[in-house]
C-alpha atoms as a PDB file:
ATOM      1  CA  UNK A   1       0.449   3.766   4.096  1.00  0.00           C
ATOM      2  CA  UNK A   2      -2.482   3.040   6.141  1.00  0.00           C
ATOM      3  CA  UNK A   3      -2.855   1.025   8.659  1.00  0.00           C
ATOM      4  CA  UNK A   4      -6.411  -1.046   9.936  1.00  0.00           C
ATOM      5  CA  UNK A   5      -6.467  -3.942  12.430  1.00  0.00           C
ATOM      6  CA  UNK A   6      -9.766  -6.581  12.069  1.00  0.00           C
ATOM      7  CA  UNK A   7      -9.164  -9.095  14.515  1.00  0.00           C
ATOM      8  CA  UNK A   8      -5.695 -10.639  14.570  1.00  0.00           C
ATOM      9  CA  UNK A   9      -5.298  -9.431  10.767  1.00  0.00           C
ATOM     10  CA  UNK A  10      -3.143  -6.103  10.139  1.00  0.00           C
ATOM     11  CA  UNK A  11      -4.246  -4.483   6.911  1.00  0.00           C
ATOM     12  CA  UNK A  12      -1.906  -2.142   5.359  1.00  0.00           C
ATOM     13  CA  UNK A  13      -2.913   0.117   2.467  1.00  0.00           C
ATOM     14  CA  UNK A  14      -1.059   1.452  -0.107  1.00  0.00           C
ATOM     15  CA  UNK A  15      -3.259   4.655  -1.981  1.00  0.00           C
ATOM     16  CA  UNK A  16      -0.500   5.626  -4.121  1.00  0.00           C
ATOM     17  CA  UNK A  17       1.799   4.115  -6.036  1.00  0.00           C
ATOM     18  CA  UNK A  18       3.706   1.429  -5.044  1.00  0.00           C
ATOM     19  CA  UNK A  19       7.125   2.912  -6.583  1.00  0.00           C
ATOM     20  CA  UNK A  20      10.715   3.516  -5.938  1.00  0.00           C
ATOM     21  CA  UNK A  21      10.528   7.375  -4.881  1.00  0.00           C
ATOM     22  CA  UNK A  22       7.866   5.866  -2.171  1.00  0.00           C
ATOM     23  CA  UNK A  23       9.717   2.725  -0.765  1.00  0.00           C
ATOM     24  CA  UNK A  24      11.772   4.682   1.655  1.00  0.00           C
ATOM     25  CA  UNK A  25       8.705   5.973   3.163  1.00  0.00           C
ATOM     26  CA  UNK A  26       6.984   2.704   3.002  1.00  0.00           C
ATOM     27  CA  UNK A  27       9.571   0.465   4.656  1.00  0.00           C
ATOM     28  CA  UNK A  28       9.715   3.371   7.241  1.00  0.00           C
ATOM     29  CA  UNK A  29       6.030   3.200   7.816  1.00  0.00           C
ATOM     30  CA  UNK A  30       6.012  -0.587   7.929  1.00  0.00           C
ATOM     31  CA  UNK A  31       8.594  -0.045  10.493  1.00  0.00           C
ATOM     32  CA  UNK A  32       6.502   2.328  12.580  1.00  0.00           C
ATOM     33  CA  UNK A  33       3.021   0.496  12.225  1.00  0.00           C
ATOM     34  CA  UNK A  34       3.361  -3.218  12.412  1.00  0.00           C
ATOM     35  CA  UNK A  35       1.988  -4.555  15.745  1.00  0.00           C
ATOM     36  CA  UNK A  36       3.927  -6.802  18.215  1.00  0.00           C
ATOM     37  CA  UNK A  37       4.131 -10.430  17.029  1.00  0.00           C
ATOM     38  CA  UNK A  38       1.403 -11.660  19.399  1.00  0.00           C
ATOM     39  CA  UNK A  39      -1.085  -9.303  18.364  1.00  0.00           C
ATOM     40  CA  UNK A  40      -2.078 -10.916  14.786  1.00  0.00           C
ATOM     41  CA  UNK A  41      -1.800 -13.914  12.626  1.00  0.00           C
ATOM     42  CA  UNK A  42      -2.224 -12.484   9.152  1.00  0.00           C
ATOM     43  CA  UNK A  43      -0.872  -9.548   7.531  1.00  0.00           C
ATOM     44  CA  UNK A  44      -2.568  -8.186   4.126  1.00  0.00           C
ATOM     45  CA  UNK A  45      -1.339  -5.684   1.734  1.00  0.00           C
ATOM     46  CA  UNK A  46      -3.962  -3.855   0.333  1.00  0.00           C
ATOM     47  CA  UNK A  47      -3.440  -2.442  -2.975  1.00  0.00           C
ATOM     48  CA  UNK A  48      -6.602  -1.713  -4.125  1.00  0.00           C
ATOM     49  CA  UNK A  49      -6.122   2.208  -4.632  1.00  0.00           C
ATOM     50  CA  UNK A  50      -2.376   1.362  -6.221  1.00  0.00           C
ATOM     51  CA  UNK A  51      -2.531   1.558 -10.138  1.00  0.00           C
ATOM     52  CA  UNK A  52       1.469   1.466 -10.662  1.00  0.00           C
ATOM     53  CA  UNK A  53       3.809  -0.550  -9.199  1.00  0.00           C
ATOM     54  CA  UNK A  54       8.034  -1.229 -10.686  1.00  0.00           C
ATOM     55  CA  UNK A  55      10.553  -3.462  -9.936  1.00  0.00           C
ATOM     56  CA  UNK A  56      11.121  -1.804  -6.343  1.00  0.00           C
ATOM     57  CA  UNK A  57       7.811  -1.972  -5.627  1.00  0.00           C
ATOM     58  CA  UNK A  58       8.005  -6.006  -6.356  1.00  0.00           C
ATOM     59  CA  UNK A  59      11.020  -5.947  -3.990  1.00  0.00           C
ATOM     60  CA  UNK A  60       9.267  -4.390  -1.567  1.00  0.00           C
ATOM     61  CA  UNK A  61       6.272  -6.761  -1.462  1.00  0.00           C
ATOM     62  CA  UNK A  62       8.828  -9.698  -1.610  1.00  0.00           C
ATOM     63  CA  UNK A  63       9.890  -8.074   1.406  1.00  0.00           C
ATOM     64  CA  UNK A  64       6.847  -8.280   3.353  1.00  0.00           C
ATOM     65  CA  UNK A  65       6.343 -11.566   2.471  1.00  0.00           C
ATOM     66  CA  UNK A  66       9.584 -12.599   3.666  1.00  0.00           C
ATOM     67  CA  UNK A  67       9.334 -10.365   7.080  1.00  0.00           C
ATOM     68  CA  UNK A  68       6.205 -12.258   8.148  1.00  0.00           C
ATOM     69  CA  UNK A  69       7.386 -15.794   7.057  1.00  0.00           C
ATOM     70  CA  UNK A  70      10.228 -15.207   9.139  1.00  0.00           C
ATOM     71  CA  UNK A  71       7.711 -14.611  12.129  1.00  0.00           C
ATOM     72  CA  UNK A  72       5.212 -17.522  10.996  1.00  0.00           C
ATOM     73  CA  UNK A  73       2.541 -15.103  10.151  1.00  0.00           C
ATOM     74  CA  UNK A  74       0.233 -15.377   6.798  1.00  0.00           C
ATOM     75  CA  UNK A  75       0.714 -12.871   4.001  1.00  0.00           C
ATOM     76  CA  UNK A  76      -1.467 -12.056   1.406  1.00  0.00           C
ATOM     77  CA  UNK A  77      -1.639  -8.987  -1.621  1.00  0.00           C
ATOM     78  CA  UNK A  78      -5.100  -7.894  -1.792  1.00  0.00           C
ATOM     79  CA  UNK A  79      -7.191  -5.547  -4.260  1.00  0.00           C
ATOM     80  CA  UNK A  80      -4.922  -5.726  -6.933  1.00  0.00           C
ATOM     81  CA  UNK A  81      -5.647  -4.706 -10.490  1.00  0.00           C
ATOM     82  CA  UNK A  82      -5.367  -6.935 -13.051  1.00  0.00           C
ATOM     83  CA  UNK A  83      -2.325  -5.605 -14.258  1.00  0.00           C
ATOM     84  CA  UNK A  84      -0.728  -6.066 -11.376  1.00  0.00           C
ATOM     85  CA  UNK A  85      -1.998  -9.487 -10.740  1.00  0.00           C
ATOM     86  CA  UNK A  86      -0.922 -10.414 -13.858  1.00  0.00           C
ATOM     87  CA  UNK A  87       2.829  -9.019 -13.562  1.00  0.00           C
ATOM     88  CA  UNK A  88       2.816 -10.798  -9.815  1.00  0.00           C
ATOM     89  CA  UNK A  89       1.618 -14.112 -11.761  1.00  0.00           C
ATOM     90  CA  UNK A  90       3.934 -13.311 -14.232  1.00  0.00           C
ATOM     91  CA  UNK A  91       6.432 -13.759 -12.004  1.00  0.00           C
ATOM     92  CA  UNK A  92       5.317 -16.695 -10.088  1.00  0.00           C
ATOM     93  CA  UNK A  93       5.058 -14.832  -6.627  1.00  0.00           C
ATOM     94  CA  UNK A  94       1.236 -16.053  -6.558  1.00  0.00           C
ATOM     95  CA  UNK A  95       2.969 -19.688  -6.256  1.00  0.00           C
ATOM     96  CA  UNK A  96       4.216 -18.354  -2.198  1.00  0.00           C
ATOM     97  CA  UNK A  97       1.646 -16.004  -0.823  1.00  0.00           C
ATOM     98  CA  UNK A  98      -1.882 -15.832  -1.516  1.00  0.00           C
ATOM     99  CA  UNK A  99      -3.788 -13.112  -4.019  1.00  0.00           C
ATOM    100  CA  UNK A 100      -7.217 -11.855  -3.372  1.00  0.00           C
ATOM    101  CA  UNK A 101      -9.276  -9.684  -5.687  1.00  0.00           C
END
């Protein structure tokens, strides 16, 4: 996991896939990486290198989401294929954070 700061938005990208045998390392990361509170207002996930994602890799995204909510910051998924914008829309989590292609 990568992470880039533009402005008061912290991007985090995922190159691999977004999979159980990773989420240790990813919540980990997250951990490690994300900024003090005051220091941004939006938080994207970038999964534009990602081609695979399962059910813990849903989890963990839900996660995210519900981290920054809980510290009134925006969340968005960004760069996702269409498969995965499709299982996320699938699933109605487009209906409580935003999706950008």
């Amino acid at each position: 996991m990568k992470k880039t700061i533009e402005g008061k938005r912290v991007i985090f990208t995922i190159s691999e896939g977004l999979t159980a045998n990773k989420i240790p390392q990813y919540n980990q990361n997250l951990e490690e990486l994300l900024p003090e509170p005051g220091a941004y207002d939006e938080c994207i996930l970038n999964l534009a290198l990602t081609n695979n994602i399962d059910s813990a890799g849903v989890t963990f995204v839900i996660g995210m989401y519900k981290k920054m909510k809980a510290i009134e910051k925006n969340f968005c998924v960004a760069g996702a294929n269409e498969d995965v914008q499709c299982l996320f829309k699938l699933m109605k989590l487009d209906k409580f954070f935003d999706m950008q292609s």
